[in-house]
N, C-alpha and C. Protein backbone atom coordinates (compact mmCIF):
# COMPACT_ATOMS: atom_id res chain seq x y z
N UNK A 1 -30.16 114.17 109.16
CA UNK A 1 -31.06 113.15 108.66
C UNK A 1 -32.50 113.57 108.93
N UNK A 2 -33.45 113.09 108.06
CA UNK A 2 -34.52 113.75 108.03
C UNK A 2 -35.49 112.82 109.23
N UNK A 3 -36.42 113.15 109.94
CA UNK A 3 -37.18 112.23 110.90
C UNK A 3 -38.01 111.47 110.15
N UNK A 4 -38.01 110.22 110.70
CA UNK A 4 -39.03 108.83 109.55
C UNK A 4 -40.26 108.72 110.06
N UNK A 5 -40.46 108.96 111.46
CA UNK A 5 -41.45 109.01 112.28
C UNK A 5 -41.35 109.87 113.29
N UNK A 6 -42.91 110.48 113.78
CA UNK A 6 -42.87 111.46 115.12
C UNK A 6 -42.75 110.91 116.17
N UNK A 7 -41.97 112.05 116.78
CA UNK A 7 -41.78 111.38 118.52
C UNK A 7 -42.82 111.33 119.58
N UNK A 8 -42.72 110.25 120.23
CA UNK A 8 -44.03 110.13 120.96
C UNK A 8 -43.05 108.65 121.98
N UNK A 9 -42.59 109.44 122.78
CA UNK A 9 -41.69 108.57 123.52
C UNK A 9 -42.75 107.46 124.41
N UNK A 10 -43.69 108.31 125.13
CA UNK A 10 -44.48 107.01 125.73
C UNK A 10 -45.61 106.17 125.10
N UNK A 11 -45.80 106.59 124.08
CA UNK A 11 -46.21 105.30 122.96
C UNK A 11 -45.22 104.12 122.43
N UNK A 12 -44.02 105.06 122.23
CA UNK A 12 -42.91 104.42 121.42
C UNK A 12 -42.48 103.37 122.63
N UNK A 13 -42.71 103.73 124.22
CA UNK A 13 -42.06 102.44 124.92
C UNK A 13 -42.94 101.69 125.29
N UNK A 14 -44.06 101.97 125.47
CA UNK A 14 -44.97 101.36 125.31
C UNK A 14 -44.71 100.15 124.26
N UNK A 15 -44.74 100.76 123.05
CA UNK A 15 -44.86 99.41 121.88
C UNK A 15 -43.64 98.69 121.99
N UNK A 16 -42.75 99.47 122.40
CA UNK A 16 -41.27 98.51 122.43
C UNK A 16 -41.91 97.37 123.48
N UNK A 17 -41.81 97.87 124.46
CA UNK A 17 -42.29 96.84 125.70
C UNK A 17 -42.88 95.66 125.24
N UNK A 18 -43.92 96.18 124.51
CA UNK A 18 -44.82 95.21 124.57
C UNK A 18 -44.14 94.39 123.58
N UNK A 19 -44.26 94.51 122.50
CA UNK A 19 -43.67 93.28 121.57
C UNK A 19 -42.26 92.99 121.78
N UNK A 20 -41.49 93.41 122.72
CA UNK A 20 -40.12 92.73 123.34
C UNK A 20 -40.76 91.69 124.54
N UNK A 21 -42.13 92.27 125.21
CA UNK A 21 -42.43 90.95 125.76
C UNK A 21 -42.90 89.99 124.92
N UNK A 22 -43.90 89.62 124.33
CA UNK A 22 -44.54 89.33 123.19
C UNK A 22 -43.53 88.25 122.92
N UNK A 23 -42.36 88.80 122.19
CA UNK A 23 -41.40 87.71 121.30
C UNK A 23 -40.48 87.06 122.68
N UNK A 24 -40.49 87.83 123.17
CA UNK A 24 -39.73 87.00 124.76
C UNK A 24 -40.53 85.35 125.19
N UNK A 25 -42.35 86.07 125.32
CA UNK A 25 -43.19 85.29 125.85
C UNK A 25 -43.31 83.92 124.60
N UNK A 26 -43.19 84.24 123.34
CA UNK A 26 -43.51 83.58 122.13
C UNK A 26 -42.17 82.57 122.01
N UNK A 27 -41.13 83.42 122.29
CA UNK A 27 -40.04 81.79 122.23
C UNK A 27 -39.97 81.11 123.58
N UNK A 28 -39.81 81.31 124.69
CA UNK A 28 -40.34 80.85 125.94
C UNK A 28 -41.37 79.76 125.65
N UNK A 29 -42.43 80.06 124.99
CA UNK A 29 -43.65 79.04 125.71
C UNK A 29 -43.70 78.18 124.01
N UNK A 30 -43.36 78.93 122.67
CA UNK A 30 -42.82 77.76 121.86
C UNK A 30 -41.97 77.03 121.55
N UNK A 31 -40.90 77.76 122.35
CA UNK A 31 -39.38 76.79 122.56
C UNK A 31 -39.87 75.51 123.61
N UNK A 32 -40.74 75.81 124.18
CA UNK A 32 -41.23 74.06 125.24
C UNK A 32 -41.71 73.49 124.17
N UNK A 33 -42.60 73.33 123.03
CA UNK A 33 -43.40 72.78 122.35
C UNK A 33 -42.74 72.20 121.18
N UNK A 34 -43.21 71.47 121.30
CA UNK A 34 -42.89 70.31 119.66
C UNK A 34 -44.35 69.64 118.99
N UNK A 35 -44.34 69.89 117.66
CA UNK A 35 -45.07 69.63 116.95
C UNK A 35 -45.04 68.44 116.19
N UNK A 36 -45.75 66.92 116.89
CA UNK A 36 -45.45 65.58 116.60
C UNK A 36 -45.79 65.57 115.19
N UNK A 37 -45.58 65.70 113.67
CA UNK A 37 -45.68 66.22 112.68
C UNK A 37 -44.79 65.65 111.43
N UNK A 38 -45.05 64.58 110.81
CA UNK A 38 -43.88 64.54 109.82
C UNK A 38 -43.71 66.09 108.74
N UNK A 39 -42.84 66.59 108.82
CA UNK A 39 -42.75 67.92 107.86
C UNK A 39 -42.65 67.59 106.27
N UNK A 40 -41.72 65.93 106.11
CA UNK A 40 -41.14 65.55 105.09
C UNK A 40 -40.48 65.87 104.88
N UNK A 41 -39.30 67.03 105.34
CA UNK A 41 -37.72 67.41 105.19
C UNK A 41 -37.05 67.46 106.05
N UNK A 42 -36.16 67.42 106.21
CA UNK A 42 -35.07 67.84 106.98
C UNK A 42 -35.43 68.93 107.62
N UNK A 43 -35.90 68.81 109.06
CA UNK A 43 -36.54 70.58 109.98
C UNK A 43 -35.17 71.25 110.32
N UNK A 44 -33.73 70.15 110.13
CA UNK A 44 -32.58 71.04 111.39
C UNK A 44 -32.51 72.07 109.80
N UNK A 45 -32.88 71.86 108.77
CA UNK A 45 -32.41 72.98 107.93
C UNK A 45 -32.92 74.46 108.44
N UNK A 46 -33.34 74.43 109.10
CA UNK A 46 -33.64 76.06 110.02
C UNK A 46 -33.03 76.57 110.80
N UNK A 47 -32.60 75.00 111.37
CA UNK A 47 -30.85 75.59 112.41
C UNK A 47 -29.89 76.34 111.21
N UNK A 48 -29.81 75.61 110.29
CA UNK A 48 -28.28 76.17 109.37
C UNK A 48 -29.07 77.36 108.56
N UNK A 49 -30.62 77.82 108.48
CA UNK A 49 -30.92 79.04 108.00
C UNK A 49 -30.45 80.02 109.24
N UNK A 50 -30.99 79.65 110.33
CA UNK A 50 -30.37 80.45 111.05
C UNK A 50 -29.46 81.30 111.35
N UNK A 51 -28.03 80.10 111.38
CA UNK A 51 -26.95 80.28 111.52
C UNK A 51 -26.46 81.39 110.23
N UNK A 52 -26.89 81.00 109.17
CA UNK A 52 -26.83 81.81 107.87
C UNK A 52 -27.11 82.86 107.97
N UNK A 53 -28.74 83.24 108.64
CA UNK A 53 -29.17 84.68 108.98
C UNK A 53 -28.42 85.41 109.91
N UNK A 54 -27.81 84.79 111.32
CA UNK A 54 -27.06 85.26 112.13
C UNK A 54 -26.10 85.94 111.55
N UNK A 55 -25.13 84.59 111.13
CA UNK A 55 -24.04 85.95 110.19
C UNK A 55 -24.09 87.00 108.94
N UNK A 56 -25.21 86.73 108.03
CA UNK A 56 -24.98 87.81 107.59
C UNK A 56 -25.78 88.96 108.56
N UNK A 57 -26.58 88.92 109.52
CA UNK A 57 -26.64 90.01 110.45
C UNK A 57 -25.33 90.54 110.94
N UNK A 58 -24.49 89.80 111.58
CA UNK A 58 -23.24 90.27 112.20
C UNK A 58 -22.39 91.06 110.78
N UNK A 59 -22.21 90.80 109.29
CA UNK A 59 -21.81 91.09 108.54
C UNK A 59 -22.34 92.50 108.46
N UNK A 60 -23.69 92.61 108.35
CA UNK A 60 -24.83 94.08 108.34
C UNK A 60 -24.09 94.92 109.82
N UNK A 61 -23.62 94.28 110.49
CA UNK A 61 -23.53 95.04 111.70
C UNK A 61 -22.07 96.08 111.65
N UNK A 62 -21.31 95.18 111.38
CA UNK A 62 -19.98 95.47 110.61
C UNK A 62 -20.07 96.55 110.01
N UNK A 63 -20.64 96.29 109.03
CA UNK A 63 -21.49 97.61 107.91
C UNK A 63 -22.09 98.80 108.30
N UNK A 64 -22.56 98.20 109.38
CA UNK A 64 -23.56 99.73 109.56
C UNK A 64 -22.80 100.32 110.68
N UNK A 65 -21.70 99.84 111.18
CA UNK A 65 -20.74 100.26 112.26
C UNK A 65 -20.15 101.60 110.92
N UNK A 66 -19.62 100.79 110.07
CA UNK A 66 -18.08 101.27 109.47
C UNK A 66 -18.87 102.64 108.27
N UNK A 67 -20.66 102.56 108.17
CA UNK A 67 -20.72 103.51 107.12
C UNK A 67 -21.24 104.70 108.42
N UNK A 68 -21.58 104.58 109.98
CA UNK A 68 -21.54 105.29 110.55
C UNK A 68 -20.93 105.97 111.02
N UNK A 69 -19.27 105.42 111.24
CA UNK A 69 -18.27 106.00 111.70
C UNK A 69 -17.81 106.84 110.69
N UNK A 70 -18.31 106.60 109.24
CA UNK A 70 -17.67 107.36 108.31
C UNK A 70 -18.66 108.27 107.73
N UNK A 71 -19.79 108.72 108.64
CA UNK A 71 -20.89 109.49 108.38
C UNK A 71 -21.48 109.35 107.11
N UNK A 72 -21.90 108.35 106.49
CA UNK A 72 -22.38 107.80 105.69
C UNK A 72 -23.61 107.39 106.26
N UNK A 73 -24.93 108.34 106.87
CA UNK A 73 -25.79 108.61 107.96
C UNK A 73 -27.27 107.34 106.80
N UNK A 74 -27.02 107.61 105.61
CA UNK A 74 -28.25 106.90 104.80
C UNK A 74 -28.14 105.49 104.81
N UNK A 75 -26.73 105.18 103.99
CA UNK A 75 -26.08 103.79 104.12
C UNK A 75 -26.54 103.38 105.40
N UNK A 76 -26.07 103.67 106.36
CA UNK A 76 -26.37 103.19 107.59
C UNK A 76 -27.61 102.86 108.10
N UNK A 77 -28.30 103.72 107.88
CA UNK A 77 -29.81 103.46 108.05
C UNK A 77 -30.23 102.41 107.13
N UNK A 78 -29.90 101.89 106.01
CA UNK A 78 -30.89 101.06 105.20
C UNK A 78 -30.26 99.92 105.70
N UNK A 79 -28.47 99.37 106.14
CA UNK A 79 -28.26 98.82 106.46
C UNK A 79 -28.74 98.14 107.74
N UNK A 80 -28.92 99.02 108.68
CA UNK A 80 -29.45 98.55 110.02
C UNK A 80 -30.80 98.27 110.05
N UNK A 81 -31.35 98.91 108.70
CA UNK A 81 -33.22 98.25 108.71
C UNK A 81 -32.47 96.79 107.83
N UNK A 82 -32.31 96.87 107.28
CA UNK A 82 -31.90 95.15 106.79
C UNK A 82 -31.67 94.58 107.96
N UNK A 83 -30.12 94.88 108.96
CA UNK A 83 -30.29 93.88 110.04
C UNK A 83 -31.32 93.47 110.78
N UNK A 84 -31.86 94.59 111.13
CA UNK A 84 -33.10 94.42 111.53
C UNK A 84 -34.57 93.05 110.92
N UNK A 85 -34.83 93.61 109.60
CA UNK A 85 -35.61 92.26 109.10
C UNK A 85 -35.29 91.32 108.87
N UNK A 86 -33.88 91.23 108.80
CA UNK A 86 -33.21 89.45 108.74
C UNK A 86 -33.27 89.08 110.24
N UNK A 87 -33.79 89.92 110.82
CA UNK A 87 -33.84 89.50 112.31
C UNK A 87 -35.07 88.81 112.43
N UNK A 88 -35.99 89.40 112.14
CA UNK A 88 -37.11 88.89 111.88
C UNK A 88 -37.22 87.73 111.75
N UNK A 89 -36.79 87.25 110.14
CA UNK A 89 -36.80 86.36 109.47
C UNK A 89 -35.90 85.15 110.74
N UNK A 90 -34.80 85.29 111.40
CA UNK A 90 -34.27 84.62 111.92
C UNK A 90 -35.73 84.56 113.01
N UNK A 91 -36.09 85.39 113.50
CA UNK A 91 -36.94 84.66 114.74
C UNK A 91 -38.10 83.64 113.93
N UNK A 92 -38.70 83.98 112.91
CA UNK A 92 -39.72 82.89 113.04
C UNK A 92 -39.04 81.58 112.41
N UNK A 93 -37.69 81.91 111.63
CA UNK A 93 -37.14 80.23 111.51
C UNK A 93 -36.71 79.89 112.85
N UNK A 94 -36.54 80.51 113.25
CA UNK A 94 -35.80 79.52 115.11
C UNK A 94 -37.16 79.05 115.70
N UNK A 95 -38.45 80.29 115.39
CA UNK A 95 -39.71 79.40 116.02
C UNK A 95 -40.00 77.89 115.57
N UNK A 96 -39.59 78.26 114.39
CA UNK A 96 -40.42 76.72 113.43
C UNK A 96 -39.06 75.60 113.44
N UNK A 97 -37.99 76.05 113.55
CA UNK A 97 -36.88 75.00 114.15
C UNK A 97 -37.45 73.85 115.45
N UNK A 98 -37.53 75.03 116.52
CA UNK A 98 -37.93 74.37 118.03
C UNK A 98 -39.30 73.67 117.91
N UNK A 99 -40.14 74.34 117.30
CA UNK A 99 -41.75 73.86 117.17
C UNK A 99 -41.50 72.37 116.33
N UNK A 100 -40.78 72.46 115.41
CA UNK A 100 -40.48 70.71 114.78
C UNK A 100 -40.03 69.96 114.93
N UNK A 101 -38.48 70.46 115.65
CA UNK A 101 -37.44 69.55 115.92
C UNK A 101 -36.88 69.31 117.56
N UNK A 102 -37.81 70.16 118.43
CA UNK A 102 -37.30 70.17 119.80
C UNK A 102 -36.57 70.10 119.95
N UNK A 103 -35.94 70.25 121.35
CA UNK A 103 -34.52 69.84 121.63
C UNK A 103 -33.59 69.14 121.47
N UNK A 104 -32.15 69.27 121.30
CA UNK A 104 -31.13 68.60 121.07
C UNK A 104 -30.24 68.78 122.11
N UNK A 105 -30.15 67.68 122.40
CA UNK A 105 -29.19 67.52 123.61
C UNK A 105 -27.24 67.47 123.33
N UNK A 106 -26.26 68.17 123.92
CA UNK A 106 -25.34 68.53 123.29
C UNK A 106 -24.41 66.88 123.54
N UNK A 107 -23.85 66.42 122.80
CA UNK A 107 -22.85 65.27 123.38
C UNK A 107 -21.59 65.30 123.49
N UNK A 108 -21.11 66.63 123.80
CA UNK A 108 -19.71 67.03 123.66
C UNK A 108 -19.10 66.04 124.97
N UNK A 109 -18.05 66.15 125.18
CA UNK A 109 -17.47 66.06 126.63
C UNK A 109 -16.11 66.85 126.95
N UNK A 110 -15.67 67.51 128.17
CA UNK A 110 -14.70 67.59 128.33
C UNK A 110 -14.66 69.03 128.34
N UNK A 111 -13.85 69.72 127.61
CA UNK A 111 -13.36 70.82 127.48
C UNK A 111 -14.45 71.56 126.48
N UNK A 112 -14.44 71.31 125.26
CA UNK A 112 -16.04 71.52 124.90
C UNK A 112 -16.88 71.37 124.93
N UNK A 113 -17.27 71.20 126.00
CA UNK A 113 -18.88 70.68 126.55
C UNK A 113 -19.17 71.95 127.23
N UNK A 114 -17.61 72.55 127.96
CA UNK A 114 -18.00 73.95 128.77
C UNK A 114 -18.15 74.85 128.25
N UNK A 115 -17.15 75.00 126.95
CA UNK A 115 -17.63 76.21 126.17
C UNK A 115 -18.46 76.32 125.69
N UNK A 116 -19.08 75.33 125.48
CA UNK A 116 -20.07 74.96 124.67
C UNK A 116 -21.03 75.75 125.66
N UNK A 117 -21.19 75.42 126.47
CA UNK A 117 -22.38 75.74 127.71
C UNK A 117 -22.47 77.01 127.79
N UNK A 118 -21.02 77.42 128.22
CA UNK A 118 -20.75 78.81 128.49
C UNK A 118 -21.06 80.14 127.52
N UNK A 119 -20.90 79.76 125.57
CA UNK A 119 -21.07 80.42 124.89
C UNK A 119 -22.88 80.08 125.07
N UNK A 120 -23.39 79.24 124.71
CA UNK A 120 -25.04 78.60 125.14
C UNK A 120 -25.59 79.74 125.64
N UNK A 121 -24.60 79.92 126.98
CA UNK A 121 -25.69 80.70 127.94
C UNK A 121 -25.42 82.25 128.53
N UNK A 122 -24.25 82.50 127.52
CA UNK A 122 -24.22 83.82 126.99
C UNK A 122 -24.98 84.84 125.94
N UNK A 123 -25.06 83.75 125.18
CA UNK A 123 -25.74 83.88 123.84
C UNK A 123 -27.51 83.94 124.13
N UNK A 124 -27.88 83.12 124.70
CA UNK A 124 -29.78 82.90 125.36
C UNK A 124 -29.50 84.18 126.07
N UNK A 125 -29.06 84.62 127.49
CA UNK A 125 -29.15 85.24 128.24
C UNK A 125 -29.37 87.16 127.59
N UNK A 126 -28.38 87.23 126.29
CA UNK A 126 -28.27 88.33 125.75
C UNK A 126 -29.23 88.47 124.81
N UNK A 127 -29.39 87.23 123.78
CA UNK A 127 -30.53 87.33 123.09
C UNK A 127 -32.17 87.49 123.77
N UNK A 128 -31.62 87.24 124.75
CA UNK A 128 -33.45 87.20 125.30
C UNK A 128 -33.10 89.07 125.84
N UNK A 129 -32.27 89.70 126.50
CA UNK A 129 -32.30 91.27 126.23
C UNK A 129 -32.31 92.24 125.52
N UNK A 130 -31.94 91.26 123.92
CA UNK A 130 -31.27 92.56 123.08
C UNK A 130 -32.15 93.40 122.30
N UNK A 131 -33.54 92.64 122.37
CA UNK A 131 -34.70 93.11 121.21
C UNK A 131 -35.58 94.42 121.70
N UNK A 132 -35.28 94.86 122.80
CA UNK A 132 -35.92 96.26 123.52
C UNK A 132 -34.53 97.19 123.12
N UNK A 133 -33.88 97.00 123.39
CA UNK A 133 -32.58 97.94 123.41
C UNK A 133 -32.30 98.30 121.70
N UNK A 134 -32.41 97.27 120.78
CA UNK A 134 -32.49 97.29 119.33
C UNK A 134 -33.35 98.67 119.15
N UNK A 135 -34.63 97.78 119.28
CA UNK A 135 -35.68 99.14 119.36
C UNK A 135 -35.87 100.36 119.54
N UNK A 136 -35.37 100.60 120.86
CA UNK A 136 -35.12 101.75 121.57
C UNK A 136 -34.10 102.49 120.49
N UNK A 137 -33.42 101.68 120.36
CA UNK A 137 -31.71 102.58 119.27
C UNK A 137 -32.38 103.05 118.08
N UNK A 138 -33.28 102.15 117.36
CA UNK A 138 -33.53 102.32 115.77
C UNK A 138 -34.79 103.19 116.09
N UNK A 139 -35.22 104.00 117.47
CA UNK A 139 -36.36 104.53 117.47
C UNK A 139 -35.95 105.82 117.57
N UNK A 140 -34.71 105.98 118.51
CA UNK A 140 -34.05 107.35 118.55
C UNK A 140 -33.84 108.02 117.37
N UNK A 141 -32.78 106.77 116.57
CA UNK A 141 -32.39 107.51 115.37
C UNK A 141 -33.67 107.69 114.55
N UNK A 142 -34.99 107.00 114.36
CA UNK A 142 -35.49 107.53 113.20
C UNK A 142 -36.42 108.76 113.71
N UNK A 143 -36.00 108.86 115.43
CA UNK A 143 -37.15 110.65 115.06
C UNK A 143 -36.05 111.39 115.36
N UNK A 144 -34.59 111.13 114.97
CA UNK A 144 -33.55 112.51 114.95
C UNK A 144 -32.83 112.68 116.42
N UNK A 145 -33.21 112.14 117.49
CA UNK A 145 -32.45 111.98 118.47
C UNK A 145 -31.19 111.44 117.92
N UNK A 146 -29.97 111.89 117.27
CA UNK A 146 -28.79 111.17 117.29
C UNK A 146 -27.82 111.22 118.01
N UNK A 147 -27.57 111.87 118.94
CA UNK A 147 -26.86 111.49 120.17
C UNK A 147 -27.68 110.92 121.53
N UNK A 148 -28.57 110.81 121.10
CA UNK A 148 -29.18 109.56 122.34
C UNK A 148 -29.39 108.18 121.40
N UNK A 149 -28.97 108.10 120.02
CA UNK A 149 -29.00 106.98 119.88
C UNK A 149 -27.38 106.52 119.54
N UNK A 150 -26.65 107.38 119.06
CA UNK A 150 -25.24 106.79 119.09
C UNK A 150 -24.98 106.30 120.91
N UNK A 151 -25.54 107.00 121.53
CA UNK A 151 -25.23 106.30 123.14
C UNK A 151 -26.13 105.15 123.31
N UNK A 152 -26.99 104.87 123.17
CA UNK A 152 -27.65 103.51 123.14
C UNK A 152 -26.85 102.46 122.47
N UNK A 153 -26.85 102.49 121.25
CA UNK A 153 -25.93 102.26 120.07
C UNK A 153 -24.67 101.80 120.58
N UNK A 154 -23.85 102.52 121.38
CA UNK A 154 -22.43 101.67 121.73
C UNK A 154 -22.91 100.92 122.80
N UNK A 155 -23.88 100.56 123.69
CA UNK A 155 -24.44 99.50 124.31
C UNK A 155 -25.11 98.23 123.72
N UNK A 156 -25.54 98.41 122.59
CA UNK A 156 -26.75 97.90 121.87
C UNK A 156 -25.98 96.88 121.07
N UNK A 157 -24.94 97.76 120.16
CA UNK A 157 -24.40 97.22 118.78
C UNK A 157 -23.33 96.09 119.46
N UNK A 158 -22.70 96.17 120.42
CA UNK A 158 -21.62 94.74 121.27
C UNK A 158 -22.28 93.98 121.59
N UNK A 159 -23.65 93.87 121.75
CA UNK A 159 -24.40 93.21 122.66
C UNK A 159 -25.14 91.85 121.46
N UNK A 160 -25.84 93.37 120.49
CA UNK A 160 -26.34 92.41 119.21
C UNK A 160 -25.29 91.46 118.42
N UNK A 161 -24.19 92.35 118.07
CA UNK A 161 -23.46 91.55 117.36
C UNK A 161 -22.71 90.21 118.08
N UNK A 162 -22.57 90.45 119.40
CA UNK A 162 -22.00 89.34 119.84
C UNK A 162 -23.03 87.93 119.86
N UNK A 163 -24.39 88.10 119.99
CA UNK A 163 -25.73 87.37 119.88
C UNK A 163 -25.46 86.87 117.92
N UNK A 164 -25.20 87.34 117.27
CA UNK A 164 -25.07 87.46 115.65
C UNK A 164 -23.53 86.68 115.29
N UNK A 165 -22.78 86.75 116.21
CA UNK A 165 -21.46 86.10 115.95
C UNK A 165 -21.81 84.50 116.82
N UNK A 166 -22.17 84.40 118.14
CA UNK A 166 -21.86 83.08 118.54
C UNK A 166 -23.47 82.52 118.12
N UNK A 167 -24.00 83.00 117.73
CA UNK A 167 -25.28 81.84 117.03
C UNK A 167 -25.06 81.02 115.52
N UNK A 168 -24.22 81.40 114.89
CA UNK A 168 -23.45 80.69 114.22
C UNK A 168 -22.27 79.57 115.12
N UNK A 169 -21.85 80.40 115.86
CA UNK A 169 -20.75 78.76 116.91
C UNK A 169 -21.46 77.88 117.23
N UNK A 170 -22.66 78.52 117.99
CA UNK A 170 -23.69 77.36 118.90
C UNK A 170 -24.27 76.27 117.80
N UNK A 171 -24.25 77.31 116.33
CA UNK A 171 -24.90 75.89 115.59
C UNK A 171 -23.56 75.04 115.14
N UNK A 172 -22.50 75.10 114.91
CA UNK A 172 -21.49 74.25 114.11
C UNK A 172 -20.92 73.70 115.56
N UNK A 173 -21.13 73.78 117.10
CA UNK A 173 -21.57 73.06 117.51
C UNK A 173 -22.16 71.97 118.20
N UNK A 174 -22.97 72.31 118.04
CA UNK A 174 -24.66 71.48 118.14
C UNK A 174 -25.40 70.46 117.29
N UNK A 175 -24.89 71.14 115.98
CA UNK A 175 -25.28 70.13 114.40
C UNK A 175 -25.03 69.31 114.38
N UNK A 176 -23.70 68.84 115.07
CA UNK A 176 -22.95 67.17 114.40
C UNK A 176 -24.27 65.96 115.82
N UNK A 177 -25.14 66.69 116.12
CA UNK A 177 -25.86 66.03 117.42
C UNK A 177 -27.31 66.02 116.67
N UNK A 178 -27.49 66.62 115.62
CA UNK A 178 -29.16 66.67 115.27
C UNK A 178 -29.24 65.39 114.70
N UNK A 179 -30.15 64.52 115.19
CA UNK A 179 -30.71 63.45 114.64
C UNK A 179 -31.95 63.52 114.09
């Protein structure tokens, strides 16, 4: 594969760093905030964009697993820059979710109230790690390091996709509670 960009490892962690803190620090201090605001629509519709973006990320992930294993080195790459910007797109709808609709408190009881919790705080705990390690992977591969990024990569890709599979659970649910 041809290199997309030059290597320059302590720039490159540098910038990772920083905008993995950045979006860390940005849902942190706008996930407290609510914006007293009539929007005039329905705001939980950002939860179910979400959830929408989540899985077809996990779908992209799938994809860019199965055209890598089958050295299909291009496929793969355009696929994983797609996961990648639907990622995007998922962070600033989850910003503008929390910023409108604040918190929702879960009303399960019982037996799903724990899983509930338990997937919750699997899912926060990983998503708040996974966006440096992303980086790091899609930085190897595009200056030609490919065996330091297939090894990142089998750390990276269980980690993301599992963040991409239960953010769709957490919303179906959480939803039957949005008022």
């Amino acid at each position: 594969m041809a290199l997309l960009i030059s290597k320059n490892d302590k720039r490159a962690r540098t910038l990772i760093l920083l905008v993995s803190f950045v979006v860390f620090a940005a849902v942190v201090v706008l996930g407290r905030v609510k914006l007293d605001i009539d929007a005039g629509f329905d705001v939980h519709i950002f939860a179910k964009i979400n959830a929408v973006i989540n899985s077809l990320v996990a779908v992209l992930l799938l994809a860019g697993l199965y055209t890598a294993k089958n050295g299909k080195y291009d496929t793969h790459r355009r696929i994983m820059m797609g996961a990648m910007i639907l990622s995007i797109f998922f962070l600033v709808s989850y910003i503008a979710h929390h910023l409108l609709a604040g918190e929702t408190k879960f009303g399960g009881t019982g037996t799903i109230r724990t899983v509930y919790y338990i997937i919750l705080a699997t899912h926060i705990v990983l998503a708040a790690i996974i966006l440096p390690f992303i980086l790091f992977t899609a930085y190897r591969a595009l200056i030609g390091e490919n065996a330091r990024h297939r090894k990142l990569a089998k750390i990276t890709w269980p980690i993301w996709f599992y963040v991409a599979v239960t953010g769709p659970i957490v919303y179906a649910l959480i939803s039957p509670y949005y008022t």
